[in-house]
N, C-alpha and C. Protein backbone atom coordinates (compact mmCIF):
# COMPACT_ATOMS: atom_id res chain seq x y z
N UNK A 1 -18.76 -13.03 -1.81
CA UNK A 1 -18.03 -12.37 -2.85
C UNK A 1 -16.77 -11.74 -2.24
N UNK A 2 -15.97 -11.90 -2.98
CA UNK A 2 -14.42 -11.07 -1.96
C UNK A 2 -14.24 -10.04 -2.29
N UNK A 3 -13.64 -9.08 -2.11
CA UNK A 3 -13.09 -8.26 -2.54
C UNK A 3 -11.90 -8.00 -3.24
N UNK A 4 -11.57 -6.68 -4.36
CA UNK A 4 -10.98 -6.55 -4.96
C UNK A 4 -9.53 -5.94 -4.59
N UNK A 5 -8.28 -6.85 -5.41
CA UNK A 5 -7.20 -6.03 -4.25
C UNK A 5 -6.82 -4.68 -4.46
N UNK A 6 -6.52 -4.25 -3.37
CA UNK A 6 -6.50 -2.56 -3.13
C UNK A 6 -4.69 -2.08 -3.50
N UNK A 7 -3.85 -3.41 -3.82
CA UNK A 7 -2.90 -3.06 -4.27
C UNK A 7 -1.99 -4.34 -5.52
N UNK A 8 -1.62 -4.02 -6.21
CA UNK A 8 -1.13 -4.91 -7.25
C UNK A 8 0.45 -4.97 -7.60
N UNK A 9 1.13 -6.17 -7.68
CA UNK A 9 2.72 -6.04 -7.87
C UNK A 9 3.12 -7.08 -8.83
N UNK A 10 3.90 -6.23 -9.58
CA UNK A 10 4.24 -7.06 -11.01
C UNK A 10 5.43 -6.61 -11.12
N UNK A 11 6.22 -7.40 -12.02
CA UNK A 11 7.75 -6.92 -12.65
C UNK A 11 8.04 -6.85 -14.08
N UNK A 12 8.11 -5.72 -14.70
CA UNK A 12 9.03 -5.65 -16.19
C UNK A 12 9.82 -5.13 -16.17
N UNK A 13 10.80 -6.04 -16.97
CA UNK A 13 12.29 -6.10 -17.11
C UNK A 13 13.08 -5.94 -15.73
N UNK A 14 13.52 -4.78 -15.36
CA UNK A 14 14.29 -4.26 -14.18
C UNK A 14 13.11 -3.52 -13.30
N UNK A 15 12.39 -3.14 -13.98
CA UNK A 15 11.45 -2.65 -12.72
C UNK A 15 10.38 -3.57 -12.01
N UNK A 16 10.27 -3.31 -10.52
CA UNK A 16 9.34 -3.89 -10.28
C UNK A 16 8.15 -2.76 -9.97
N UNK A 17 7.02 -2.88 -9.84
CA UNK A 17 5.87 -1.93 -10.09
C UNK A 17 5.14 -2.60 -9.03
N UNK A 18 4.01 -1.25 -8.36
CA UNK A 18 3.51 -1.36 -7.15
C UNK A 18 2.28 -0.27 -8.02
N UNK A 19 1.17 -1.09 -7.72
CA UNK A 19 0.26 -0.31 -7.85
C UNK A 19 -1.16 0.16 -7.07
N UNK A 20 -1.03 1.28 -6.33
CA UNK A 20 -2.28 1.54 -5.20
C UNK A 20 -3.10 1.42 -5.67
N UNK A 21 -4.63 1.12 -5.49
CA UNK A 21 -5.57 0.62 -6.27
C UNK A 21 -6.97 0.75 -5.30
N UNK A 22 -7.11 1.95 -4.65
CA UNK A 22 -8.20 2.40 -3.82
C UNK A 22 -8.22 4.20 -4.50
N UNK A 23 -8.59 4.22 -5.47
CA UNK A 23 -9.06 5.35 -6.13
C UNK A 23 -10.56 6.36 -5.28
N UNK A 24 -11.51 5.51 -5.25
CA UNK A 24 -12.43 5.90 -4.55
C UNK A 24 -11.84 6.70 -3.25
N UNK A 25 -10.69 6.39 -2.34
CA UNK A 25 -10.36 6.48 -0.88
C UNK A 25 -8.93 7.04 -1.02
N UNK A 26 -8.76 7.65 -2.47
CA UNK A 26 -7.46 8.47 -2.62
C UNK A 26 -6.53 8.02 -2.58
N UNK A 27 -7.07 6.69 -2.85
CA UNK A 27 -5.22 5.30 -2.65
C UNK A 27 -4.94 5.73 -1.29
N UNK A 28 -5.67 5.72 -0.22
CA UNK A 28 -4.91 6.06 0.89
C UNK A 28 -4.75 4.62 1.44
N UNK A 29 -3.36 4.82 2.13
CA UNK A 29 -3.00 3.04 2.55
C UNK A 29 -3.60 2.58 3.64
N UNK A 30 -4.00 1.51 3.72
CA UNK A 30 -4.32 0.66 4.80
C UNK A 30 -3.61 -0.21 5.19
N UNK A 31 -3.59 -0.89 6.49
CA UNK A 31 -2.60 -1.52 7.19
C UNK A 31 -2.11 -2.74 6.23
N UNK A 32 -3.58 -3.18 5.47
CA UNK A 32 -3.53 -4.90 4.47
C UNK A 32 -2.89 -3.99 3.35
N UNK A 33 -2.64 -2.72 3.05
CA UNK A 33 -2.30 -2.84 1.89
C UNK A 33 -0.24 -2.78 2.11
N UNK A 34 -0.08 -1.76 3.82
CA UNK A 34 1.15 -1.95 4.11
C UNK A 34 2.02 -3.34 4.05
N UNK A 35 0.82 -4.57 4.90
CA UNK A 35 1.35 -5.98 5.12
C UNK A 35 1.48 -6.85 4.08
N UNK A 36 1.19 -5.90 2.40
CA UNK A 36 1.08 -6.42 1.55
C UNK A 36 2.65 -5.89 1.11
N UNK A 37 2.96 -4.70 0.95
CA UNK A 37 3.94 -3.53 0.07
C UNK A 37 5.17 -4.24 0.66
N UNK A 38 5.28 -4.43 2.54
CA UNK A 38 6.60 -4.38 2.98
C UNK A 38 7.49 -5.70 2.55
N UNK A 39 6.74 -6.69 2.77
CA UNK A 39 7.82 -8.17 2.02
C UNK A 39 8.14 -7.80 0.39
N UNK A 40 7.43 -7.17 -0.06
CA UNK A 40 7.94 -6.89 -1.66
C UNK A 40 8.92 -5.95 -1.73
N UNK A 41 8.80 -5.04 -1.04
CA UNK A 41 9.79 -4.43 -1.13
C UNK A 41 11.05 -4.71 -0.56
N UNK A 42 11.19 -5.56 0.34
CA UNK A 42 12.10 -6.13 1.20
C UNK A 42 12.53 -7.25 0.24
N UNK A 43 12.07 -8.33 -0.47
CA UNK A 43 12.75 -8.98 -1.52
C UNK A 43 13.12 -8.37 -2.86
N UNK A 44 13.05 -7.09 -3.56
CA UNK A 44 13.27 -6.61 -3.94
C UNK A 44 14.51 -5.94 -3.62
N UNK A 45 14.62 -5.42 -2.74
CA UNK A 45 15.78 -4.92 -2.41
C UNK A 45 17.18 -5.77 -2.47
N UNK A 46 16.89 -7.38 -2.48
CA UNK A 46 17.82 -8.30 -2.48
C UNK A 46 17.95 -8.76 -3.83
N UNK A 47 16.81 -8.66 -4.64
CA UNK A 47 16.87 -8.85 -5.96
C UNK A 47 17.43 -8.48 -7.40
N UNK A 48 18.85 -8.76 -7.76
CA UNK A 48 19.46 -8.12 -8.31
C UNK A 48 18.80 -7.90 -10.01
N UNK A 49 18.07 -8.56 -10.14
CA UNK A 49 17.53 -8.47 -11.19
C UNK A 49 16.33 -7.26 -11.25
N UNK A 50 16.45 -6.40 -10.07
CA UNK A 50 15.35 -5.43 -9.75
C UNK A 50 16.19 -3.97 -9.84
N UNK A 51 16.39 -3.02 -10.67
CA UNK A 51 16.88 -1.65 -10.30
C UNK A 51 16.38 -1.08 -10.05
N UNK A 52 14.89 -0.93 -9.66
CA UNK A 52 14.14 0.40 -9.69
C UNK A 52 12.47 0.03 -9.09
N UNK A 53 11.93 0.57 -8.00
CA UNK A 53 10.78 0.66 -8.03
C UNK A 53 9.73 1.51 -8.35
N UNK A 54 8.68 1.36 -9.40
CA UNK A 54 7.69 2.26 -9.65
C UNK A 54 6.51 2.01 -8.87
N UNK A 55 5.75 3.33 -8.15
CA UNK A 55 4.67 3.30 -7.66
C UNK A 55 3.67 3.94 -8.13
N UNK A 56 2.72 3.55 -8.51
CA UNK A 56 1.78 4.47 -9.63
C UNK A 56 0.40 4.19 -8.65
N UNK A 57 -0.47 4.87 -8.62
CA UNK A 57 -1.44 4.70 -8.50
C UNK A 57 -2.93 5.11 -9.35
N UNK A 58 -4.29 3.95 -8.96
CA UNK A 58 -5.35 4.05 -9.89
C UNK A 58 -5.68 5.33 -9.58
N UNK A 59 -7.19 5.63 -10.49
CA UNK A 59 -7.36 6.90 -10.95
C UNK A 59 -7.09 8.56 -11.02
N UNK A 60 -7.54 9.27 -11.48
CA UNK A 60 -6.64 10.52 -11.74
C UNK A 60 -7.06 11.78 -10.36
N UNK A 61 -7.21 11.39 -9.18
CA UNK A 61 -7.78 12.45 -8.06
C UNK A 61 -6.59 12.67 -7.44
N UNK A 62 -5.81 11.51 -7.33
CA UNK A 62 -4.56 11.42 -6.11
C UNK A 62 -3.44 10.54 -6.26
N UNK A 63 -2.32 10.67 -6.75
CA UNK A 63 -1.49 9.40 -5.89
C UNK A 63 -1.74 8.92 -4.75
N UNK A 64 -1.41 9.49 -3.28
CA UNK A 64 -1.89 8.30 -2.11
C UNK A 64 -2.39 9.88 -0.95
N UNK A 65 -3.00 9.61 -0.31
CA UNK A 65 -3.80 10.61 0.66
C UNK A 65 -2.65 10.09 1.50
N UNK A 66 -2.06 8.96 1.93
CA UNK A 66 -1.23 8.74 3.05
C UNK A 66 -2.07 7.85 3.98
N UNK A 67 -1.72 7.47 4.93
CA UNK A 67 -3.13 6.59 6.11
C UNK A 67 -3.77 6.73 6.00
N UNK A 68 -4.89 5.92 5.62
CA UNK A 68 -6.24 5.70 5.86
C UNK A 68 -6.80 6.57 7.28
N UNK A 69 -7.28 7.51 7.12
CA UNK A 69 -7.67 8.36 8.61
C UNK A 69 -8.70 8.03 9.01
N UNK A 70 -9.64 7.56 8.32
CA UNK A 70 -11.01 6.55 8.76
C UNK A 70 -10.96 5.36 9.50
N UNK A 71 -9.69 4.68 9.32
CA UNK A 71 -9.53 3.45 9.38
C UNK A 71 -8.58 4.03 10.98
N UNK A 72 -7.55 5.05 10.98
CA UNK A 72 -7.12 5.43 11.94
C UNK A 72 -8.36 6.12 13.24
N UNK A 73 -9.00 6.77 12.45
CA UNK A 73 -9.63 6.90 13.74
C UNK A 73 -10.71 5.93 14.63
N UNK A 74 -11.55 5.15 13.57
CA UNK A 74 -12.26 3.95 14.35
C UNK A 74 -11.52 3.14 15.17
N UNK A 75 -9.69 3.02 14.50
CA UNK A 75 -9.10 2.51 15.52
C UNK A 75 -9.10 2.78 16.52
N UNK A 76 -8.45 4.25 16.94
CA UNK A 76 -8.39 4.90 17.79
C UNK A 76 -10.18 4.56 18.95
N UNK A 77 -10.85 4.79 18.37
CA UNK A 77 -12.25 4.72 19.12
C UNK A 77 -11.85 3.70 20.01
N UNK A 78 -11.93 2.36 19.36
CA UNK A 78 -11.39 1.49 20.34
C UNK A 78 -10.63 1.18 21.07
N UNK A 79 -9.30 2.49 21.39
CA UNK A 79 -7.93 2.07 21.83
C UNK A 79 -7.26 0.52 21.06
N UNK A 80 -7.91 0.55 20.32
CA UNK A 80 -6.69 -0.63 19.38
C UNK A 80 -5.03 -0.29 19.70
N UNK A 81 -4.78 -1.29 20.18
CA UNK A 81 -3.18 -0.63 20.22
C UNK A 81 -2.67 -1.12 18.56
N UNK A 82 -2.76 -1.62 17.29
CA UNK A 82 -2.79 -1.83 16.25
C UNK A 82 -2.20 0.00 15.38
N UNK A 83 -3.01 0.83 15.98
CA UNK A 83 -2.88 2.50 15.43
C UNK A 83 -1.69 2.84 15.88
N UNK A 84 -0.72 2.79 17.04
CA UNK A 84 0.56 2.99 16.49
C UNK A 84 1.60 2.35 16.24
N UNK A 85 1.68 0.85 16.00
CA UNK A 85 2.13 -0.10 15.13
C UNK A 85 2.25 0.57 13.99
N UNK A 86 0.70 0.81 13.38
CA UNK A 86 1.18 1.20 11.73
C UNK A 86 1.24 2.78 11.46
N UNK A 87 1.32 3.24 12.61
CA UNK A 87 1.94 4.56 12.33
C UNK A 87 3.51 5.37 12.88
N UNK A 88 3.97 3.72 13.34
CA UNK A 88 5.10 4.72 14.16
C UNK A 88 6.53 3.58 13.38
């Protein structure tokens, strides 16, 4: 069974829309949801048919906690060098 995506991107009219979608985990971002956000936003920015980005996120606890700190610190456990890639 796969999993469900933790972030969603669509466009109406002039806006394009970004939506965090880890409610349970405070929409806090994870690296798949960064390697997801940055090419969209990066063709967007070239996209003249784009004025505006909205970022909304699912349910009503949080917009985004910011990094995943769970996900940062198991990194860390391991010396992953991966943890300051996506934090620096």
């Amino acid at each position: 069974m796969s999993e469900a995506p933790e972030i969603h991107f669509t466009k109406v009219g002039l806006a394009a829309k970004v939506l965090l979608d880890r409610p349970r985990a405070l929409n806090a971002l994870t690296l798949g949801m960064i390697r997801q956000l940055h090419p969209h936003l990066q063709a967007w920015s070239r996209d003249t048919s784009v004025s505006h980005v909205i970022i909304e996120a699912a349910g009503d606890r949080a917009f985004c906690a910011g990094g995943d700190i769970r996900a940062l610190y198991l990194w860390g456990k391991t010396k992953n060098p991966i943890v300051t890639r996506f934090y620096l």
